[in-house]
Structure formats: structure tokens, C-alpha cells
C-alpha atoms as a PDB file:
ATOM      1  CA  UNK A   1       5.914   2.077  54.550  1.00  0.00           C
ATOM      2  CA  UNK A   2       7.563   1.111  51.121  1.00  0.00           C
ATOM      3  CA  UNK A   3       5.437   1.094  48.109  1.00  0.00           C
ATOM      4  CA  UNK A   4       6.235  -1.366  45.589  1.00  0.00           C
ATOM      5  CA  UNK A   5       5.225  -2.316  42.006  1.00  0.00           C
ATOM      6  CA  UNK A   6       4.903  -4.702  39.188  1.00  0.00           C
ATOM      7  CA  UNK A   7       5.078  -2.171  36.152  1.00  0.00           C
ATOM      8  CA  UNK A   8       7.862  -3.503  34.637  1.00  0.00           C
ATOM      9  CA  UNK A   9       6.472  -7.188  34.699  1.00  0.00           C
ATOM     10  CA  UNK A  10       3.526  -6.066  33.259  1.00  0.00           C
ATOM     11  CA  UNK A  11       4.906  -4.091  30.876  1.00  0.00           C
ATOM     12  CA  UNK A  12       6.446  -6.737  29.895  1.00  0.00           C
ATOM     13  CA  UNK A  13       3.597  -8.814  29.294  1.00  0.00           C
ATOM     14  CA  UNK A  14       1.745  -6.346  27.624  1.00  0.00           C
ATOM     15  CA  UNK A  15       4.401  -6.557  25.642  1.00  0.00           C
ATOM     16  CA  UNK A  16       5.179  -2.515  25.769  1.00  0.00           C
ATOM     17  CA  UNK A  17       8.384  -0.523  26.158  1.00  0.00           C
ATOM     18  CA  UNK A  18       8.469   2.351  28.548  1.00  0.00           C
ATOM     19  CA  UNK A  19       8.240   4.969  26.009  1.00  0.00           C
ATOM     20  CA  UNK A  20       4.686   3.472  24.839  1.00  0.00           C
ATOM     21  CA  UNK A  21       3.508   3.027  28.287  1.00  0.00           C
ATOM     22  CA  UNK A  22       4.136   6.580  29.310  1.00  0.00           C
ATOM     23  CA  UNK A  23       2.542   7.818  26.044  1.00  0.00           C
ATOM     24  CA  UNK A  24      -0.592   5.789  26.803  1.00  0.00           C
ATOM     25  CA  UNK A  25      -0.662   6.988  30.855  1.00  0.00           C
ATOM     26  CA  UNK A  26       0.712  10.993  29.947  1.00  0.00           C
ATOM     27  CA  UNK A  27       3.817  10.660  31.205  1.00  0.00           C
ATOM     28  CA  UNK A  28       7.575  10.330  29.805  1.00  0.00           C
ATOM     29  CA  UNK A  29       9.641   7.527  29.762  1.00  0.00           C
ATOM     30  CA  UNK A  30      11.864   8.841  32.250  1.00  0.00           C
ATOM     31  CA  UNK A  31       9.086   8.989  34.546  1.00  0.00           C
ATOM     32  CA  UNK A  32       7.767   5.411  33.820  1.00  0.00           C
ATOM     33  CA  UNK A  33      11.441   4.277  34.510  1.00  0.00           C
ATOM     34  CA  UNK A  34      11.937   5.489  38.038  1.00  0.00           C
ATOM     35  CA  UNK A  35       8.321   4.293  39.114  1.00  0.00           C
ATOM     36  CA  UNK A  36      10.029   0.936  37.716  1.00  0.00           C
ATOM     37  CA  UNK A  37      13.181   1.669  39.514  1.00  0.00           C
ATOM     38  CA  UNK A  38      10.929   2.842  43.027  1.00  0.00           C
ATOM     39  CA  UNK A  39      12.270   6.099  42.623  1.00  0.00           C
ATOM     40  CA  UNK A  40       9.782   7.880  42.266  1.00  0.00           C
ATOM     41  CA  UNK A  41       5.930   7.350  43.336  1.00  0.00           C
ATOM     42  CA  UNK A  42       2.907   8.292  41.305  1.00  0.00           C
ATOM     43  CA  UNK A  43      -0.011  10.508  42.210  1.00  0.00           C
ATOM     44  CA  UNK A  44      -3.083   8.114  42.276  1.00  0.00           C
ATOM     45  CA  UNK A  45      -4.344   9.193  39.020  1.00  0.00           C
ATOM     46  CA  UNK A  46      -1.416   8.066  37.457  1.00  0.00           C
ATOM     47  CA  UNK A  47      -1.178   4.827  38.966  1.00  0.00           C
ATOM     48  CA  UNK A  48      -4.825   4.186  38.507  1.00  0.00           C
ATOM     49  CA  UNK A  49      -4.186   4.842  34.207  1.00  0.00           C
ATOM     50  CA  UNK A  50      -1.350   2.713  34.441  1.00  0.00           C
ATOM     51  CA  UNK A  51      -3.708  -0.312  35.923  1.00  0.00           C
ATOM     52  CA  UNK A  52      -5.955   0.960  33.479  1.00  0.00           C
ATOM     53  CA  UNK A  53      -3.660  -0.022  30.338  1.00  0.00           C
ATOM     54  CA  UNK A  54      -2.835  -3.253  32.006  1.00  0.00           C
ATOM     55  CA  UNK A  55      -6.407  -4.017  32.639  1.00  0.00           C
ATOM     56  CA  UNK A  56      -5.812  -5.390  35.897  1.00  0.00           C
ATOM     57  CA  UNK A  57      -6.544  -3.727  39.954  1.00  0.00           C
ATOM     58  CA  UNK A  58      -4.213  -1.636  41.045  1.00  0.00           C
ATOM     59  CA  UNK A  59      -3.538  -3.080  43.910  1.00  0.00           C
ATOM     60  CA  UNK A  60      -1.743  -6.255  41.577  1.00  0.00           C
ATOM     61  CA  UNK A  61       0.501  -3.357  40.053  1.00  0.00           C
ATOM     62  CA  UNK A  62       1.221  -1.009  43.666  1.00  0.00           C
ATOM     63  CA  UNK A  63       1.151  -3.297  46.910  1.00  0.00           C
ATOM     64  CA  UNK A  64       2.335  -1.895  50.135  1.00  0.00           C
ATOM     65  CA  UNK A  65       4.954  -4.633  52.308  1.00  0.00           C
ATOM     66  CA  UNK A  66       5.464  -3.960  56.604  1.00  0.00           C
ATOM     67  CA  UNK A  67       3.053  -4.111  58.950  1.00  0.00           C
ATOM     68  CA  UNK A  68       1.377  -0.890  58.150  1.00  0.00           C
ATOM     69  CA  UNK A  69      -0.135  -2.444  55.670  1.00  0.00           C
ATOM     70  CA  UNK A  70      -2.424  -4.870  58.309  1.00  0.00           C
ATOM     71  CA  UNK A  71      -5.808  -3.868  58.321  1.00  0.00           C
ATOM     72  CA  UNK A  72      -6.862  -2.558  62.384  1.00  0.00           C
ATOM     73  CA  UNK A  73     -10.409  -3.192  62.868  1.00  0.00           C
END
């Protein structure tokens, strides 16, 4: 089930690079740029401080796409 994200549009709007992002969130800029890329996907904790800095849900920065993502009652 792919994850996905918006960091990079947010980022954007924020009006951060990825060097200040990952200093904000603990993490390097490398990192920060394959979450970006989709190469790499963060524990929880980091994805929930990088929602944090946005100050927006997670769920508008990491979204799941396929059908797993339907919710079975």
C-alpha cells in the first residue's frame, strides 16, 4: 500500500528549505529529502513533528492511495 506525502508542498508554503525543516523535526536534510522523494518512510513520531511544524493533520501531509486504504466495517 504506497504511502504518499505533501512535505515538499508544504514546505514550500511554509516557506522553509529542507535543511530548516529537518532542524525543526531532528532530522537531516538528507532525510527530509527522500521522505520528499518517497524513498524513505518516517517512524510516526517523525511524521507527526513534521505535521506539527506545518500546523496541519497528518493525514493532509501522509495519505495512503489503493484500496487498502477503504475502511471495512
Amino acid at each position: 500500500m504506497p504511502l504518499h506525502n505533501r512535505v515538499k508542498e508544504h514546505r514550500a508554503r511554509c516557506g522553509l528549505n529542507q535543511q530548516q525543516l529537518g532542524g525543526q523535526v531532528g532530522a537531516s536534510r538528507q532525510t527530509i529529502s527522500l521522505i520528499e522523494r518517497g524513498d524513505y518512510h518516517p517512524s510516526v513520531l517523525l511524521a507527526l513533528r513534521i505535521a506539527r511544524v506545518f500546523d496541519v493533520p497528518l493525514e493532509e501531509v501522509f495519505y495512503l492511495t489503493g484500496e487498502e486504504t477503504d475502511e471495512k466495517a
